[in-house]
C-alpha atoms as a PDB file:
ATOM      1  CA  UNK A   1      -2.152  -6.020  -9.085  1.00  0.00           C
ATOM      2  CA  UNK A   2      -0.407  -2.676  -7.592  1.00  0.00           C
ATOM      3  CA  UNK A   3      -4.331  -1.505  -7.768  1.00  0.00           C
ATOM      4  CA  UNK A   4      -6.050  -4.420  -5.724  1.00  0.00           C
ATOM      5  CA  UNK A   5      -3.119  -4.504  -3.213  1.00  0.00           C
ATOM      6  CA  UNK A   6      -3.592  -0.536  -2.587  1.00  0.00           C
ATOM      7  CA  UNK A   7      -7.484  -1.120  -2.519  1.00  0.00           C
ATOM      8  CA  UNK A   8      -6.932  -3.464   0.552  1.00  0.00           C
ATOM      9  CA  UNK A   9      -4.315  -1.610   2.006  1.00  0.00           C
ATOM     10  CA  UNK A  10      -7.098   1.299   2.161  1.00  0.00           C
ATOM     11  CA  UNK A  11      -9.971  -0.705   3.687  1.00  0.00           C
ATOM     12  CA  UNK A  12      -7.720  -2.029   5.772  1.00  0.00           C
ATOM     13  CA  UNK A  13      -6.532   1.385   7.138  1.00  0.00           C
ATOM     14  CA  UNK A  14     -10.049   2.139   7.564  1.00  0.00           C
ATOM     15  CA  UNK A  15     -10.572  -0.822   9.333  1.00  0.00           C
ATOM     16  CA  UNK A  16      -8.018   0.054  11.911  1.00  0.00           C
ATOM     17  CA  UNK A  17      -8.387   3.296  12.348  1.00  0.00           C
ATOM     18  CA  UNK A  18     -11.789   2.717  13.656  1.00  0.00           C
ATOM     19  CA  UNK A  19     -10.903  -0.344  15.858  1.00  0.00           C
ATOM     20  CA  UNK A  20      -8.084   2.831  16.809  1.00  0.00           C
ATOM     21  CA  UNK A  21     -10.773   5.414  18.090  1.00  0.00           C
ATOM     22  CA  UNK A  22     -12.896   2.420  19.837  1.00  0.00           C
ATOM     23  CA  UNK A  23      -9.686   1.489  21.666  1.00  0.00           C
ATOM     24  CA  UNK A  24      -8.719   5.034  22.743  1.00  0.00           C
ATOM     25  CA  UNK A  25     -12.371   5.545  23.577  1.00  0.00           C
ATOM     26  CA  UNK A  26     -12.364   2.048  25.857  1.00  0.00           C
ATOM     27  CA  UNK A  27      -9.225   3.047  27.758  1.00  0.00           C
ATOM     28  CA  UNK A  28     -10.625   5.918  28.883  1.00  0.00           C
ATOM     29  CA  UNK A  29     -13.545   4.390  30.248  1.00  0.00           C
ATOM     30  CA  UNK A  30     -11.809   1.553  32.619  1.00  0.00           C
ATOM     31  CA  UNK A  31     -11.435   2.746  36.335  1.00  0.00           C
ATOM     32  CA  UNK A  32      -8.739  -0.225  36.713  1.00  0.00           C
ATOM     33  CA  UNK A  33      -5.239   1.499  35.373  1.00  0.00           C
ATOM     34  CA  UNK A  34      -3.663  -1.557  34.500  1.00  0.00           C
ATOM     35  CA  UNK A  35      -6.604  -2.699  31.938  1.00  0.00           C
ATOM     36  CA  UNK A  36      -6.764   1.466  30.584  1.00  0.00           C
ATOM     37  CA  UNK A  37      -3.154   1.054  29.778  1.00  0.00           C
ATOM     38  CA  UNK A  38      -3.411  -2.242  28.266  1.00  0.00           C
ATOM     39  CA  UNK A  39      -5.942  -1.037  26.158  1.00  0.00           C
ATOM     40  CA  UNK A  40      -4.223   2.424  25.195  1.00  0.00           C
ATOM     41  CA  UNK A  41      -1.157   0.213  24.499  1.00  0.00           C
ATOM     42  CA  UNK A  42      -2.856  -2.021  21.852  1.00  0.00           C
ATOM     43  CA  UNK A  43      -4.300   1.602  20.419  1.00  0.00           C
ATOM     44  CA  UNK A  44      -0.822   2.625  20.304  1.00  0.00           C
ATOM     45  CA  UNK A  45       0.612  -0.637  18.581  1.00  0.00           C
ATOM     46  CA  UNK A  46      -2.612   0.174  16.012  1.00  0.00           C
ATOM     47  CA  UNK A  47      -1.318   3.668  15.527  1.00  0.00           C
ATOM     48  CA  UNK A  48       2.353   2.220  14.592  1.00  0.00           C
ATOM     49  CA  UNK A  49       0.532  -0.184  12.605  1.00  0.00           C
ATOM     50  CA  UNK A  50      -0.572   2.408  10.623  1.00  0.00           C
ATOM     51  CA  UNK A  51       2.355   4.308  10.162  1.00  0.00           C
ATOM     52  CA  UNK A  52       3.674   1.113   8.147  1.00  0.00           C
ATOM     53  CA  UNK A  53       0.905   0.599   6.303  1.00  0.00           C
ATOM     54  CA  UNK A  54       1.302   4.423   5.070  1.00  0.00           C
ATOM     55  CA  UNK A  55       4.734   3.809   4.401  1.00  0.00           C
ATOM     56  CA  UNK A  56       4.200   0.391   1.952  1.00  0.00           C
ATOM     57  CA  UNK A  57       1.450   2.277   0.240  1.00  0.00           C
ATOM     58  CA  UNK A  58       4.042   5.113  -0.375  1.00  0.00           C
ATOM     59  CA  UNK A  59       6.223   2.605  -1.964  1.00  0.00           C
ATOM     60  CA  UNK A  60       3.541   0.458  -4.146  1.00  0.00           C
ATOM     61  CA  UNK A  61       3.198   3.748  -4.876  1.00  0.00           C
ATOM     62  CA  UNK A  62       6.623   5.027  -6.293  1.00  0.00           C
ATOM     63  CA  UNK A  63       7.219   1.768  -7.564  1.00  0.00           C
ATOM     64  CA  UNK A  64       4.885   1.607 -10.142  1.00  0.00           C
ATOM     65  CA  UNK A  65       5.567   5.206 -10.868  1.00  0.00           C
ATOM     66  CA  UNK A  66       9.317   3.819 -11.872  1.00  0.00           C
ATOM     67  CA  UNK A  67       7.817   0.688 -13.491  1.00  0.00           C
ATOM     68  CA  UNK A  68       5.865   3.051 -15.612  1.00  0.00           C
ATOM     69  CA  UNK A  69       8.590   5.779 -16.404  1.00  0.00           C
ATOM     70  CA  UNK A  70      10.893   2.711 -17.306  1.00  0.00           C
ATOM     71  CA  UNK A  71       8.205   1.212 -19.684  1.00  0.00           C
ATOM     72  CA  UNK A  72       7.848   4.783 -21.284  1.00  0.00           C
ATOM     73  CA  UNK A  73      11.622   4.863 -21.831  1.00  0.00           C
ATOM     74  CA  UNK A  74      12.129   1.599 -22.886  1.00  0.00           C
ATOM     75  CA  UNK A  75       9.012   2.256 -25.385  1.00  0.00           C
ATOM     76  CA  UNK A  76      11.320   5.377 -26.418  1.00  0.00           C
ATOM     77  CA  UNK A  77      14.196   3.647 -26.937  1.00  0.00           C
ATOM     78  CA  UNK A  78      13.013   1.051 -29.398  1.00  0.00           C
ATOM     79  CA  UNK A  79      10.919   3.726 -31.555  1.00  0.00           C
ATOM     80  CA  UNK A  80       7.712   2.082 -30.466  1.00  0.00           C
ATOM     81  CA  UNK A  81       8.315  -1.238 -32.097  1.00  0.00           C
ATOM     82  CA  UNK A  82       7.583  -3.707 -29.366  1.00  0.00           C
ATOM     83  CA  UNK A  83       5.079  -6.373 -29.884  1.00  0.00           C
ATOM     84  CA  UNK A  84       3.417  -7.219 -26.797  1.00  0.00           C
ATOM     85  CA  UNK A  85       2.395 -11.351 -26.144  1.00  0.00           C
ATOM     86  CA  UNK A  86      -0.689 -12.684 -24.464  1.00  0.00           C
ATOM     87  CA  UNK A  87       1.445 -13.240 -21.530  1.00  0.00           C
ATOM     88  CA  UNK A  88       2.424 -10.106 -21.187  1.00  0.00           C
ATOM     89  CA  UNK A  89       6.048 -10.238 -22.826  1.00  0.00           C
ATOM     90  CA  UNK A  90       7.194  -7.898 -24.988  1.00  0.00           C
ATOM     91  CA  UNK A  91       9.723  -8.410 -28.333  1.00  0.00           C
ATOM     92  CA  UNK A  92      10.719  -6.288 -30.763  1.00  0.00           C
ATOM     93  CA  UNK A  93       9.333  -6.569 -34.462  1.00  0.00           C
ATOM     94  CA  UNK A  94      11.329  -4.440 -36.483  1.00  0.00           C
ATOM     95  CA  UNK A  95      11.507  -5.351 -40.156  1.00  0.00           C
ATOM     96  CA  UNK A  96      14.637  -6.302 -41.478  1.00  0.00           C
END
């Protein structure tokens, strides 16, 4: 899941930062102001758009770094012994 959403996030990124550079690119070819700053204004807006999209895939990112780290520890912590279900559950099968 983490891996598809972080795939889109990229294409989209790509996907804006070219509609970005044809934007900037526009505005500067307008001789009427008030359209070249309309346009450089949605270029900016793109730009913050951005930002955030950095900043989500920085924490898709650390998150399933923890999700990881807190399956290796709780892996630790039972010795190993967990018996993972089609559905994805885990339960412990020590014998007794």
């Amino acid at each position: 899941m983490a891996e598809e959403t972080l795939g889109a996030i990229k294409e989209f990124r790509l996907y804006l930062e070219g509609v970005e550079k044809n934007l900037s690119s526009m505005s500067k070819k307008f001789a009427n102001k008030e359209i070249a700053q309309g346009v450089g204004l949605a270029a900016t807006g793109i730009h913050e758009a951005l930002t955030y999209l950095a900043i989500v895939k920085k924490v898709i990112e650390k998150t399933e770094r923890m999700v990881a780290k807190k399956a290796i520890v709780s892996s630790d912590e039972t010795g190993g012994l967990d018996e993972s279900h089609s559905d994805g559950r885990t339960s412990l099968s020590a014998s007794t």
